[in-house]
N, C-alpha and C. Protein backbone atom coordinates (compact mmCIF):
# COMPACT_ATOMS: atom_id res chain seq x y z
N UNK A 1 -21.03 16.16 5.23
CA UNK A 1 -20.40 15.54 4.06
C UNK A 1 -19.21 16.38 3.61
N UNK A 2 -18.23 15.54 3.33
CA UNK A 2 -16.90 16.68 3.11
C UNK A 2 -16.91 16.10 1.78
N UNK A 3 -16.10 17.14 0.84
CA UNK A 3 -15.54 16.92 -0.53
C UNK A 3 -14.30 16.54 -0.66
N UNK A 4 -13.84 16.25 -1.84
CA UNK A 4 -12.29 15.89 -1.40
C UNK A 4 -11.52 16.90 -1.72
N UNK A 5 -11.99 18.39 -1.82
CA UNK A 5 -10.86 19.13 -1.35
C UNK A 5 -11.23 19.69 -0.12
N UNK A 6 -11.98 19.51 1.03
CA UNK A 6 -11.67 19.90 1.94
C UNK A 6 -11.16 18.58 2.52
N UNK A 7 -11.09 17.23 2.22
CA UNK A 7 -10.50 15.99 2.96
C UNK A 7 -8.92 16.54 2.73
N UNK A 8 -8.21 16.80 1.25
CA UNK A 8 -7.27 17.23 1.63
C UNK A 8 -6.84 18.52 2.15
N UNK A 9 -7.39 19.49 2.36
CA UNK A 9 -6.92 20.77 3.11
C UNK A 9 -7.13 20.30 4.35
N UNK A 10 -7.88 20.04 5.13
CA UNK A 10 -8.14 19.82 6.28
C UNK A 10 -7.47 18.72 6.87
N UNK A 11 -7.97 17.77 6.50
CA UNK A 11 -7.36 16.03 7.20
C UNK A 11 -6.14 15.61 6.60
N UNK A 12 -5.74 16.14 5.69
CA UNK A 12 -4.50 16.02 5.25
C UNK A 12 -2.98 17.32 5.59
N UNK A 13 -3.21 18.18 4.78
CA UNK A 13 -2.23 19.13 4.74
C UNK A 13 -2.62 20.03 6.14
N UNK A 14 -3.78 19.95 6.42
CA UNK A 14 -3.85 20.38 7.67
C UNK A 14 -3.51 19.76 9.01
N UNK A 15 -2.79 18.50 8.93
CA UNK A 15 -2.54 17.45 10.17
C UNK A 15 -0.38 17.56 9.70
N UNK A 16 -0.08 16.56 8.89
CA UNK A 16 0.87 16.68 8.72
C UNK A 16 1.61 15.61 7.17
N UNK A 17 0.26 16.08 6.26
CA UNK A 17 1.21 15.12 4.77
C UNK A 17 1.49 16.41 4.28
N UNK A 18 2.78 16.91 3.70
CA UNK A 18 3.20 17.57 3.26
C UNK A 18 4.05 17.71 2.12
N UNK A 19 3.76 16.37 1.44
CA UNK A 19 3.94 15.62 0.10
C UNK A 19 3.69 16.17 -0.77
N UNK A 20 4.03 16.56 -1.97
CA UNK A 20 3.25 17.32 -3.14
C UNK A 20 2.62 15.95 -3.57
N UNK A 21 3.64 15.31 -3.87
CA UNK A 21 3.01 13.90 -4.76
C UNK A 21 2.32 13.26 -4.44
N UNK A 22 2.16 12.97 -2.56
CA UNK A 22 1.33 12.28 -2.57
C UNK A 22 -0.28 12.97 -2.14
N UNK A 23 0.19 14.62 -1.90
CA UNK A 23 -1.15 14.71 -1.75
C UNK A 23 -1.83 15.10 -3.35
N UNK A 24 -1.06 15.20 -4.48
CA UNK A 24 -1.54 15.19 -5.71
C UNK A 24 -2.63 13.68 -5.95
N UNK A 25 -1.94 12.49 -5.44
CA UNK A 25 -2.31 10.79 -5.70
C UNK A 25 -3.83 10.89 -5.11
N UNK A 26 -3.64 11.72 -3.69
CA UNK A 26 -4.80 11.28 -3.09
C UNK A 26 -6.11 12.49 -3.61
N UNK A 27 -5.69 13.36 -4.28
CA UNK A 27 -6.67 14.20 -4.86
C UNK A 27 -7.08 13.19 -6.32
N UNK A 28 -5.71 12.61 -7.04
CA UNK A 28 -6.52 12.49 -8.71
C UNK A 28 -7.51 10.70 -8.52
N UNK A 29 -7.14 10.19 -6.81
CA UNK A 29 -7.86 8.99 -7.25
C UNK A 29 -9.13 9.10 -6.53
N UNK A 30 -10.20 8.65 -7.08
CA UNK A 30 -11.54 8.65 -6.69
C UNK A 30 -11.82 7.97 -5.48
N UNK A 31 -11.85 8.01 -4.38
CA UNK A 31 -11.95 7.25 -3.19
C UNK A 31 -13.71 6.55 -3.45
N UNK A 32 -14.50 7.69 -3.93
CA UNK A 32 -16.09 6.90 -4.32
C UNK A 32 -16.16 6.15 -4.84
N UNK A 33 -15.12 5.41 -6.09
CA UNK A 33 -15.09 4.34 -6.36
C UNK A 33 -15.01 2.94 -5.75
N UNK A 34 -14.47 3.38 -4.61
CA UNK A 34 -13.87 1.96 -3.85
C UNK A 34 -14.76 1.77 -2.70
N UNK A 35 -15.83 2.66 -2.29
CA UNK A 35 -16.87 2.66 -1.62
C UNK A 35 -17.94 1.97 -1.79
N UNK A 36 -18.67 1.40 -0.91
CA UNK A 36 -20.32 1.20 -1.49
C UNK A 36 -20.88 2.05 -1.87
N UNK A 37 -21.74 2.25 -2.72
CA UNK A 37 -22.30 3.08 -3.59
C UNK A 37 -23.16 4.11 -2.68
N UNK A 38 -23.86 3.34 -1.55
CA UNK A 38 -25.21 4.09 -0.24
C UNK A 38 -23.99 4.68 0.27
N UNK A 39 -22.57 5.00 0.55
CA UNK A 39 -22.11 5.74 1.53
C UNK A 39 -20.89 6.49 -0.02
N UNK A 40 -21.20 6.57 -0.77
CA UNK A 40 -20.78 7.46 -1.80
C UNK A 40 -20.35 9.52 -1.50
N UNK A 41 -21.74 9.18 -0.17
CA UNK A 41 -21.68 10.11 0.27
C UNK A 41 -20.76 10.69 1.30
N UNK A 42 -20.14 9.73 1.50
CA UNK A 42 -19.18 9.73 3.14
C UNK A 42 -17.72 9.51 2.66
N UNK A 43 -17.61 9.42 1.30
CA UNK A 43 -16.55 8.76 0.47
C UNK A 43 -15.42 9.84 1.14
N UNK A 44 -15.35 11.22 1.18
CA UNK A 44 -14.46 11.92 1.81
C UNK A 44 -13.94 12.29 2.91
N UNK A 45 -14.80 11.47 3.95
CA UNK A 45 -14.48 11.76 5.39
C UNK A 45 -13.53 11.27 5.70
N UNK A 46 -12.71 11.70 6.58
CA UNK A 46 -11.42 11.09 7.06
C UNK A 46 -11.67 10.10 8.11
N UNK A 47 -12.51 8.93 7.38
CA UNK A 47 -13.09 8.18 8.80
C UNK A 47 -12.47 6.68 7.44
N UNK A 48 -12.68 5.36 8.51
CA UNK A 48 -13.05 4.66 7.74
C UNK A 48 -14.06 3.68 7.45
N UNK A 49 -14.46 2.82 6.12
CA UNK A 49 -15.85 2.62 5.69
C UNK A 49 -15.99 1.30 6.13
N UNK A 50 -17.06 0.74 6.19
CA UNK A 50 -17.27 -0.32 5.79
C UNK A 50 -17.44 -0.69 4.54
N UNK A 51 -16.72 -1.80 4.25
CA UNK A 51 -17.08 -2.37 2.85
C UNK A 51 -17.62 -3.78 2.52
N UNK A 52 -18.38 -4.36 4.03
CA UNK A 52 -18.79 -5.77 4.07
C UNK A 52 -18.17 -6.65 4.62
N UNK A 53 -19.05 -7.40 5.37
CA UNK A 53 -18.32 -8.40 5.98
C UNK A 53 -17.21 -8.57 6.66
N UNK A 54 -17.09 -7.48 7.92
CA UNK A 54 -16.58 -6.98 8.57
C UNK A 54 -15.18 -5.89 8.32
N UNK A 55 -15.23 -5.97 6.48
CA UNK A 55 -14.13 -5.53 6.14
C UNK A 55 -14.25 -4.05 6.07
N UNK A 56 -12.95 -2.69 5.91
CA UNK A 56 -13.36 -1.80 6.09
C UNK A 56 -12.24 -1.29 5.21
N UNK A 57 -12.32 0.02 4.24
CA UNK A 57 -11.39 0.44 3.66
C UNK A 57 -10.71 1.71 4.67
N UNK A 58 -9.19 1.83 4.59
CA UNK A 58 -8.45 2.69 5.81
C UNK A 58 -9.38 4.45 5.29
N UNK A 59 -9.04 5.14 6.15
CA UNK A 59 -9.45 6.31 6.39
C UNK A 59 -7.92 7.41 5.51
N UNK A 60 -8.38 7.97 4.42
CA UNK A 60 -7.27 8.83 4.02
C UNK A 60 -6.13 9.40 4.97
N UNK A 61 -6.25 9.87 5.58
CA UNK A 61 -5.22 10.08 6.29
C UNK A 61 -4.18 9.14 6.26
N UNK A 62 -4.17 7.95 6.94
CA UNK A 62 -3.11 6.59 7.43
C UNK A 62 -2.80 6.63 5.67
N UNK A 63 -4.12 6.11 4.95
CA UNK A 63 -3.50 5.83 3.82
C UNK A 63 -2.28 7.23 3.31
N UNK A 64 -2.17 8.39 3.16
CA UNK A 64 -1.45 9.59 2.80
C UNK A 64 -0.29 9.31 3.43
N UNK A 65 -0.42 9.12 4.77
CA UNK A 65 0.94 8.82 6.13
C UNK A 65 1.53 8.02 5.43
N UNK A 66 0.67 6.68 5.16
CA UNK A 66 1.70 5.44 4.73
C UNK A 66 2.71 5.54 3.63
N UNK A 67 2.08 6.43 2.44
CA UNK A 67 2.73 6.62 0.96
C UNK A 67 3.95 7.49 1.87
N UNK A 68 3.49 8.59 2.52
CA UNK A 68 4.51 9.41 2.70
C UNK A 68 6.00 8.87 3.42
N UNK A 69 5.91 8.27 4.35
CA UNK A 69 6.49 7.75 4.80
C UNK A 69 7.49 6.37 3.98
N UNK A 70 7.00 5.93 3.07
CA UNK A 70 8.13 5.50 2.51
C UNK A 70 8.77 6.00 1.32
N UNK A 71 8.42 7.33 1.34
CA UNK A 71 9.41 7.86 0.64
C UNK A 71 9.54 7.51 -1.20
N UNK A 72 8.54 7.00 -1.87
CA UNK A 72 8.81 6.53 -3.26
C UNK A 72 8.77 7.59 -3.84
N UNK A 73 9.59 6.39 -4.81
CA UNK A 73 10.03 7.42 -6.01
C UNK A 73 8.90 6.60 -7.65
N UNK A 74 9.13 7.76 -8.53
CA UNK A 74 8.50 7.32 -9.45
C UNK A 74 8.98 6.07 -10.74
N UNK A 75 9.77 5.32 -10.28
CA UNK A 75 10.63 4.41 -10.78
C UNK A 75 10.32 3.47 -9.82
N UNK A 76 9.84 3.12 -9.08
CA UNK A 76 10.00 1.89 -7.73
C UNK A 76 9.01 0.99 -8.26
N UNK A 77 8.98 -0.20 -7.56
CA UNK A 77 8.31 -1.24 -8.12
C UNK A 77 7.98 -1.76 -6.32
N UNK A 78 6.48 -1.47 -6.04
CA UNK A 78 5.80 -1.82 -4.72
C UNK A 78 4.79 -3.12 -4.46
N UNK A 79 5.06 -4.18 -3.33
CA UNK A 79 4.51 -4.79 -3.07
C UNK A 79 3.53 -4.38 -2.05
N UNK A 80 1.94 -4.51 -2.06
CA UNK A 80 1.24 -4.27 -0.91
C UNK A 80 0.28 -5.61 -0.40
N UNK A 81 0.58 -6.12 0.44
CA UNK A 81 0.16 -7.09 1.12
C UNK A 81 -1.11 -7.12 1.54
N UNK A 82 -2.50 -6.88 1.07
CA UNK A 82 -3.93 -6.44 1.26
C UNK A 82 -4.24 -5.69 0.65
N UNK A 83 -5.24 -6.16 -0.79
CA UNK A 83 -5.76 -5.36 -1.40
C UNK A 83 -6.65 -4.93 -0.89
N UNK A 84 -7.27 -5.05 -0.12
CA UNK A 84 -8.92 -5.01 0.13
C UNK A 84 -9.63 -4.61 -0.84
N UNK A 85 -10.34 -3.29 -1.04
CA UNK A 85 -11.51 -3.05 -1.88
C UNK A 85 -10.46 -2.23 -3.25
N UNK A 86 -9.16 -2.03 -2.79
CA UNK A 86 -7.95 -1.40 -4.01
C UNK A 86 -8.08 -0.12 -4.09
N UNK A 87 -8.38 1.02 -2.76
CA UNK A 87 -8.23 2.01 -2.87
C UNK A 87 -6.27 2.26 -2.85
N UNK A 88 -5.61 1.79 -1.71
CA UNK A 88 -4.58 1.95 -1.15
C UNK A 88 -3.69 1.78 -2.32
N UNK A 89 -3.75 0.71 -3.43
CA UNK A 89 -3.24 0.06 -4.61
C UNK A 89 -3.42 1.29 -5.45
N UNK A 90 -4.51 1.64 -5.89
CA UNK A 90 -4.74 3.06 -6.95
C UNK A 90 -3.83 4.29 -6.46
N UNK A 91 -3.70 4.74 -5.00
CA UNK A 91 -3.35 5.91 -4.45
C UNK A 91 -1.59 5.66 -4.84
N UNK A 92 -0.95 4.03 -4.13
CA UNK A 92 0.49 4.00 -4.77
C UNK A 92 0.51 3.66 -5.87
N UNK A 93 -0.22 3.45 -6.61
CA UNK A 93 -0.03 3.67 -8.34
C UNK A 93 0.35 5.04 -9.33
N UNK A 94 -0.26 5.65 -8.69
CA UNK A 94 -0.02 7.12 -9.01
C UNK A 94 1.48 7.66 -8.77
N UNK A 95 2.06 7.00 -8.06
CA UNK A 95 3.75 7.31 -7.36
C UNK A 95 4.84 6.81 -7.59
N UNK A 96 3.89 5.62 -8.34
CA UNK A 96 5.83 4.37 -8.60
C UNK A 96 5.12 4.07 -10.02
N UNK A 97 6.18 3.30 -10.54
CA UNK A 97 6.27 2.48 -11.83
C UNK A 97 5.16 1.15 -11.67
N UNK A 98 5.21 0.22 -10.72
CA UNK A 98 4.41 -0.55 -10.65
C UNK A 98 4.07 -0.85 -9.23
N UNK A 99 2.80 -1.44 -9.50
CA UNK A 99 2.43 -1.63 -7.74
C UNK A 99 1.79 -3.43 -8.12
N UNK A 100 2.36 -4.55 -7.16
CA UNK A 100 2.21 -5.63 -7.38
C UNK A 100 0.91 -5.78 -5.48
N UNK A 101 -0.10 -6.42 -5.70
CA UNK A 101 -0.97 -6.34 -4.87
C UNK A 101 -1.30 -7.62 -4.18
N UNK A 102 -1.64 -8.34 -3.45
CA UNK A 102 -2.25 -9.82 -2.93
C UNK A 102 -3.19 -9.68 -2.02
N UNK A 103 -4.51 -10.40 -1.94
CA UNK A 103 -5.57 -10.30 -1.32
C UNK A 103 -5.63 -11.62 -0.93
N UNK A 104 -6.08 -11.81 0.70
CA UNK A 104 -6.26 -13.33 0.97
C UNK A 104 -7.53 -13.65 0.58
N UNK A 105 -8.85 -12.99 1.12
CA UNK A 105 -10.13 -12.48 1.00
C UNK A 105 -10.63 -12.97 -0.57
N UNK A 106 -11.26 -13.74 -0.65
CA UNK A 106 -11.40 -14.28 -2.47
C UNK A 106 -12.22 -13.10 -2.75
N UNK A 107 -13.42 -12.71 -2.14
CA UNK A 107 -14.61 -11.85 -3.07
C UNK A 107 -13.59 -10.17 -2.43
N UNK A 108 -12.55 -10.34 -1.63
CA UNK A 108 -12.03 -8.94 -1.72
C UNK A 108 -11.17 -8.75 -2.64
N UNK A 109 -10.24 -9.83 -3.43
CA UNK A 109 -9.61 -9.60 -4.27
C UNK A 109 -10.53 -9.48 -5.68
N UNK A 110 -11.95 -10.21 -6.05
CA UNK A 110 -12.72 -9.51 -7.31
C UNK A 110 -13.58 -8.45 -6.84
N UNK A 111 -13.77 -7.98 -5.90
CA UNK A 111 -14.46 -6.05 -5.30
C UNK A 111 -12.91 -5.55 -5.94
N UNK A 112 -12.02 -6.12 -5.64
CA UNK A 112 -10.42 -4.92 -5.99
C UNK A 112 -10.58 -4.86 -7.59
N UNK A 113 -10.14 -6.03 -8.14
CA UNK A 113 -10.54 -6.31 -9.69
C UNK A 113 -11.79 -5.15 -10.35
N UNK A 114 -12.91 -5.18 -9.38
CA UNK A 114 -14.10 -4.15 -10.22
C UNK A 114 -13.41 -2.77 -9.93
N UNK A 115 -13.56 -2.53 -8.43
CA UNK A 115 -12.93 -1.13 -8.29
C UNK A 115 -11.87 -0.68 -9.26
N UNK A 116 -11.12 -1.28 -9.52
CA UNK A 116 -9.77 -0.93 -10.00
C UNK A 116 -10.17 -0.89 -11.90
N UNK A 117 -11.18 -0.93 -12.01
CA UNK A 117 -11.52 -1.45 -13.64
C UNK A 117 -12.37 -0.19 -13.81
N UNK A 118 -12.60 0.57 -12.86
CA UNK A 118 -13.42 1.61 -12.93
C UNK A 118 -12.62 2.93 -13.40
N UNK A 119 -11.09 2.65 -13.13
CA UNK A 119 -10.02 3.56 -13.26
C UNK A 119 -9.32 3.76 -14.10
N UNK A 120 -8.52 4.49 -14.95
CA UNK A 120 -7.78 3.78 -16.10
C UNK A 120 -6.41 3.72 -16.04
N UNK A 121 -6.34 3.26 -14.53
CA UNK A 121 -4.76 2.75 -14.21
C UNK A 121 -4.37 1.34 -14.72
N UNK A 122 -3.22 1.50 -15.18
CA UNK A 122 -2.99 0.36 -15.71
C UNK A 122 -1.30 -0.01 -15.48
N UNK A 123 -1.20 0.22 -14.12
CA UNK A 123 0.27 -0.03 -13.58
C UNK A 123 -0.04 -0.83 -11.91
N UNK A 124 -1.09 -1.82 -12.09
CA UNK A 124 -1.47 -2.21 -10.92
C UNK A 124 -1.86 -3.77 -11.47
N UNK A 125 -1.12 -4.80 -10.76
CA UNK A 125 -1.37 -6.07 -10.89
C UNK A 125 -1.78 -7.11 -9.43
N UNK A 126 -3.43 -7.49 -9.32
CA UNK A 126 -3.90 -8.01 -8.28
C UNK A 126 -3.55 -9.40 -8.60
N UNK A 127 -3.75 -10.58 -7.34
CA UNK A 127 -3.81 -11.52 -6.84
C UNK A 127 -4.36 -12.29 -5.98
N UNK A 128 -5.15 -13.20 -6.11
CA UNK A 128 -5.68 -13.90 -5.14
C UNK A 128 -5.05 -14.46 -4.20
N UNK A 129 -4.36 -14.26 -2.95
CA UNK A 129 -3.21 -15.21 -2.77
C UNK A 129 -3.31 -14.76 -0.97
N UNK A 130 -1.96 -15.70 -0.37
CA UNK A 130 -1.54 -15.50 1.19
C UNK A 130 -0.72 -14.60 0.65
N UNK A 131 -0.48 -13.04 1.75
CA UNK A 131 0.18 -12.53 1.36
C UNK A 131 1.85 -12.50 1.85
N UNK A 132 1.38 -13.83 2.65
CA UNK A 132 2.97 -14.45 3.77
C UNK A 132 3.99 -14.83 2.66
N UNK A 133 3.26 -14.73 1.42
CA UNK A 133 4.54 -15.44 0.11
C UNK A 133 5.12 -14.29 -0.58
N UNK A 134 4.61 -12.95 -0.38
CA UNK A 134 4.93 -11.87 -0.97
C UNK A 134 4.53 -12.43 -2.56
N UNK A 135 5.35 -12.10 -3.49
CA UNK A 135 4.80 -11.84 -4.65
C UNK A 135 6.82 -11.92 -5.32
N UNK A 136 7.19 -13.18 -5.23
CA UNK A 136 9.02 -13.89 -5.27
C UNK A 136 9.60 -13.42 -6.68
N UNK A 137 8.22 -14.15 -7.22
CA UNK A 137 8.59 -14.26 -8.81
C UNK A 137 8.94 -12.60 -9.45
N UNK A 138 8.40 -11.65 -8.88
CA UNK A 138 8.26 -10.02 -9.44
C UNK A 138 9.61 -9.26 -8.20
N UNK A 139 9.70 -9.78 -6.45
CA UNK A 139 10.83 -9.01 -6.78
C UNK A 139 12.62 -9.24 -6.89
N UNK A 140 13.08 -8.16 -6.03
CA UNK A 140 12.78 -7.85 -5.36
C UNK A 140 12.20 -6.55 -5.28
N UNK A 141 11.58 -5.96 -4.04
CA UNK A 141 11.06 -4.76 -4.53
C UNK A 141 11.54 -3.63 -3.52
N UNK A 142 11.31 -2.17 -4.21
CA UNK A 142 11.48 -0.80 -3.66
C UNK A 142 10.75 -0.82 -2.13
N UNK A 143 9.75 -0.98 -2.22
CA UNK A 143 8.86 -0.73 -0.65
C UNK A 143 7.94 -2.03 -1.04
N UNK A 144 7.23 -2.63 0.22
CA UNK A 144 6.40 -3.51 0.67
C UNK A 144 5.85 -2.54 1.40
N UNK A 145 4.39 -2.63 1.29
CA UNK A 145 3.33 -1.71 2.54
C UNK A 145 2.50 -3.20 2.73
N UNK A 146 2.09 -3.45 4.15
CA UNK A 146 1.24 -3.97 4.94
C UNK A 146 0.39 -3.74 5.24
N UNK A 147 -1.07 -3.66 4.43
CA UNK A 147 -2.27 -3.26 4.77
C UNK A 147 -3.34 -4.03 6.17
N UNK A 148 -2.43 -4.88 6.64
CA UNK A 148 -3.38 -5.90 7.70
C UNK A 148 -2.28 -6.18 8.26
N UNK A 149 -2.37 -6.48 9.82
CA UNK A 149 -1.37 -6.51 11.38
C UNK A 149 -0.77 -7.67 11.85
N UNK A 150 0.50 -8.57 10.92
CA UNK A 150 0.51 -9.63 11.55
C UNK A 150 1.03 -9.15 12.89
N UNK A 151 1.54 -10.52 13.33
CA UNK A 151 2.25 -10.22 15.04
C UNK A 151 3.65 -10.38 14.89
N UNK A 152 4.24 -10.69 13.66
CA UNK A 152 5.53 -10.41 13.51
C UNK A 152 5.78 -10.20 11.98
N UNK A 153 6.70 -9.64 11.29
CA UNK A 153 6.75 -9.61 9.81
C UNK A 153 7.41 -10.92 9.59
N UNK A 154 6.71 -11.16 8.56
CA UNK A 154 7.42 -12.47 8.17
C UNK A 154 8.56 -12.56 6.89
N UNK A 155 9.71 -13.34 7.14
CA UNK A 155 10.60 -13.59 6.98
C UNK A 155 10.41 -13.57 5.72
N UNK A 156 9.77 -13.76 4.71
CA UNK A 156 9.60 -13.82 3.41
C UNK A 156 9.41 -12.69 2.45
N UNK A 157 8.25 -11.71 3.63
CA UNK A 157 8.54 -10.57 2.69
C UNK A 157 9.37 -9.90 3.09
N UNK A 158 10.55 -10.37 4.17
CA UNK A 158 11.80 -9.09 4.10
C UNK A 158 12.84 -9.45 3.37
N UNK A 159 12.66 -10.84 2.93
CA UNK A 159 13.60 -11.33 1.44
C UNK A 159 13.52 -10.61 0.35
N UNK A 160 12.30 -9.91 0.06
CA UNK A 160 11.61 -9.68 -0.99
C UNK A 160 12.15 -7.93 -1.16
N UNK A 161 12.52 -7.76 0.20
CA UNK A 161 12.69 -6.52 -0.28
C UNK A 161 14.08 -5.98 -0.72
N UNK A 162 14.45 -4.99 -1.50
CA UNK A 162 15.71 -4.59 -2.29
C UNK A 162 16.41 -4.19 -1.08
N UNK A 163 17.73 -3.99 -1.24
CA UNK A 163 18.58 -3.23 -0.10
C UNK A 163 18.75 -2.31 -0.44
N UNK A 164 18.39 -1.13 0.67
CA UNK A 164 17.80 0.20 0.56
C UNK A 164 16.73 0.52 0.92
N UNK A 165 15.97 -0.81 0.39
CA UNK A 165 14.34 -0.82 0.04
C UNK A 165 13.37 -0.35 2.12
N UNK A 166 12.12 -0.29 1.76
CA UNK A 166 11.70 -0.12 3.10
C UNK A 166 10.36 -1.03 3.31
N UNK A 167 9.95 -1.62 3.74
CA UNK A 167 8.62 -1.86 4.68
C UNK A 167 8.15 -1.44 5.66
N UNK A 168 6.54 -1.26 5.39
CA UNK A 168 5.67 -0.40 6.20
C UNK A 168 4.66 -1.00 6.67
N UNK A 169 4.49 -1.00 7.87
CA UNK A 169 3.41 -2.77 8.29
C UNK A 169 2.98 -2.37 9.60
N UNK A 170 1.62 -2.30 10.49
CA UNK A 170 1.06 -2.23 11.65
C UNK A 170 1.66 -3.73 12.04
N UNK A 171 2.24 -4.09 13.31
CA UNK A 171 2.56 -4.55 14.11
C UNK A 171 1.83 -5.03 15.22
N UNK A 172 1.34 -6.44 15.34
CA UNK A 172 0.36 -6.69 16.98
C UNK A 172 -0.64 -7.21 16.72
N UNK A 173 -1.01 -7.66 18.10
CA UNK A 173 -2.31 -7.99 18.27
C UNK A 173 -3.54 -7.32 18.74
N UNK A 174 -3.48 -6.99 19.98
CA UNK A 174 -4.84 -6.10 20.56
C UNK A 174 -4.19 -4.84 20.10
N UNK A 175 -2.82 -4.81 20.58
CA UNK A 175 -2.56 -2.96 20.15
C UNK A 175 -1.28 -2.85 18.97
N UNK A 176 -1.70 -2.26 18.29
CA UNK A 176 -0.73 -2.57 17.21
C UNK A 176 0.21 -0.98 17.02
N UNK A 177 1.88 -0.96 16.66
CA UNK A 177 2.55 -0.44 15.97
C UNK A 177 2.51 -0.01 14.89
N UNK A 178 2.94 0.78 14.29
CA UNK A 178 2.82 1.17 12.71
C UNK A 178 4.62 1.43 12.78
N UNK A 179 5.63 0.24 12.25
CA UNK A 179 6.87 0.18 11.79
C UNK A 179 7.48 0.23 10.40
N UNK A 180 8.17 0.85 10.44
CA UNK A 180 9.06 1.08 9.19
C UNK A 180 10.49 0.46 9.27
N UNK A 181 10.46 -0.40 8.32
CA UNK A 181 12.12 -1.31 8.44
C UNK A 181 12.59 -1.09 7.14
N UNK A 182 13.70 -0.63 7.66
CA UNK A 182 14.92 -0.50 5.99
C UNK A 182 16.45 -1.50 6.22
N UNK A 183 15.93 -2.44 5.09
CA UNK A 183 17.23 -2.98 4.54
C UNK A 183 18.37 -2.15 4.19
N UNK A 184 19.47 -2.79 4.79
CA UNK A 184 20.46 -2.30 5.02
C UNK A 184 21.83 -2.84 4.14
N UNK A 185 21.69 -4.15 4.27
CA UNK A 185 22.46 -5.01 3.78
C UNK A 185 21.71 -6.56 3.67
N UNK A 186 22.44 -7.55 2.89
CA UNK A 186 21.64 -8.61 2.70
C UNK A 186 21.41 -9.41 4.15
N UNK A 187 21.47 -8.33 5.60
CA UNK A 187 21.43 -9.51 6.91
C UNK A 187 21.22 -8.23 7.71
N UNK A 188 20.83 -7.51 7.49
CA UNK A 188 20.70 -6.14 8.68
C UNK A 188 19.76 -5.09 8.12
N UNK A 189 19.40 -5.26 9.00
CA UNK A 189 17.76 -4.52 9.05
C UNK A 189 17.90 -3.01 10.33
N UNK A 190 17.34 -1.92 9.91
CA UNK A 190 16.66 -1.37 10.87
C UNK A 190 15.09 -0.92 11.21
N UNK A 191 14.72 -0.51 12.20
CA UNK A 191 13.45 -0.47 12.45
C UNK A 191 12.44 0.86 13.75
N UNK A 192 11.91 1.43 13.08
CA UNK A 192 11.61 2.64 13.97
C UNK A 192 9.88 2.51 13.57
N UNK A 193 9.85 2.40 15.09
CA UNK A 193 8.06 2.40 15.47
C UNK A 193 7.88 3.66 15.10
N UNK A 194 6.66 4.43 14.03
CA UNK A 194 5.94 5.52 13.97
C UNK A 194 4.94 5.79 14.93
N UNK A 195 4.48 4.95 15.08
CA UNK A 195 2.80 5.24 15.68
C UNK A 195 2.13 4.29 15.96
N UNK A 196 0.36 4.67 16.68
CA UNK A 196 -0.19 3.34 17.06
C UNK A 196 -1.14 3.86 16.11
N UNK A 197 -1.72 2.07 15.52
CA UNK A 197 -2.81 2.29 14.83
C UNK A 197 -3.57 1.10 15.04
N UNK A 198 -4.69 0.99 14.12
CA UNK A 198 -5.34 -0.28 14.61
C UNK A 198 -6.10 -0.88 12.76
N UNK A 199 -5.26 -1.81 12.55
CA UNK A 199 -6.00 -2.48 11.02
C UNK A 199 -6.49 -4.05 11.62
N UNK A 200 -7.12 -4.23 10.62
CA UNK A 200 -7.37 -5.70 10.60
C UNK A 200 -6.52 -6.69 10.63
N UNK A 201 -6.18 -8.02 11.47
CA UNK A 201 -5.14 -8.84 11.50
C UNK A 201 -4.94 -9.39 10.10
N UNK A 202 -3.60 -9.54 10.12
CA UNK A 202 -3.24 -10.52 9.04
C UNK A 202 -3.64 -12.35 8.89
N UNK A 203 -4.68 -12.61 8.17
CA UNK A 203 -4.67 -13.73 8.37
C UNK A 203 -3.96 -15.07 7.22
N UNK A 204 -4.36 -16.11 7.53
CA UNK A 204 -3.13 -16.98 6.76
C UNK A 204 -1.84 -17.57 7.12
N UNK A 205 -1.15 -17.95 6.92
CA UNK A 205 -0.14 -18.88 7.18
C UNK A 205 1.29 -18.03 8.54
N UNK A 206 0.55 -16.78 8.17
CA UNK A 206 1.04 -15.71 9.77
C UNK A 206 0.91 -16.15 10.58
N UNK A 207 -0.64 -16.66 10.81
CA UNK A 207 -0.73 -17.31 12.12
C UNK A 207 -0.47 -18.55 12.33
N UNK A 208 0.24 -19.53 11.85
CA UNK A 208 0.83 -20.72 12.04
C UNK A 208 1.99 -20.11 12.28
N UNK A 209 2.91 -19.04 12.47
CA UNK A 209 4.55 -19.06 12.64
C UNK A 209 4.68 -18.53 13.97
């Protein structure tokens, strides 16, 4: 059983997040919260959980990588495309001004709702929704993170994002990418593969395009 200061000395600052801020986020938010209660105990391992019904919350690490990697600032306003159980939502809450969230999953978007009620963040707004629509009305926004793998990003949430702005999204089907795309201008995009990882597919109106 690890604690969460050896999750961050070890699996964190000992691999390669070297963030103050974000390894501050991932120390002040309770990861046991967003857990089932019987693996409360496992809440710190750098593994990841099950949280039912085949769903699973990411393993600290990816989540630390992901914040780090796009670079926010404490003024940004973030879309994340999969709430799941709302650990990932609490951790970029701690980093930006607001974090706007969408869950396709109906009973994963009210598990996010409880988790998140357990906390006394109050710069985090969930949704029941496809997350292929982004969230129009709120941006555009600083960063979009992609918590689930479509097979291509869809056209909607790269509208959504500011110029400058970045998205962070696993890529694929059997083997998936972990890409980072920064708007450039209102028609030019760039894009640099990080890594391979493996999340849950994106489901919803992704897979009709």
């Amino acid at each position: 059983m690890s604690t969460k200061k050896q999750m961050i000395e070890k699996h964190l600052k000992g691999r390669d997040i070297h963030d103050t801020k974000v390894l501050k986020a991932m120390e002040e938010v309770e990861r046991k919260h967003f857990v089932p209660a019987e693996l409360e105990d496992m809440a710190y391992e750098d593994n990841p959980l099950p949280i039912g019904k085949s769903q699973t919350i990411s393993q600290p690490y990816i989540v630390a990588y992901m914040a780090q990697e796009l670079q926010l600032n404490e003024d940004d306003k973030v879309l994340e495309v999969g709430t799941g159980c709302g650990y990932n939502a609490a951790v970029l809450s701690r980093l930006v001004k607001k974090v706007y969230s969408v869950e396709i999953i109906e009973w994963l978007a009210q598990l996010a709702k409880e988790n998140l009620a357990k906390t006394d963040y109050d710069n985090i707004e969930t949704r029941y929704g496809d997350g292929y629509d982004g969230w129009p009305e709120e941006g555009p926004f600083d960063a979009i993170e992609l918590t689930a793998a479509p097979p291509k990003i869809p056209e909607t949430l790269k509208k959504q994002l500011k110029i400058g702005g970045k998205l962070l999204a696993p890529i694929g089907t059997r083997t998936q990418k972990l890409v980072l795309i920064e708007r450039n201008s209102e028609d030019e995009f760039t894009e640099e593969t990080l890594l391979m990882v493996r999340f849950v597919p994106m489901t919803g109106q992704i897979q009709n395009n």
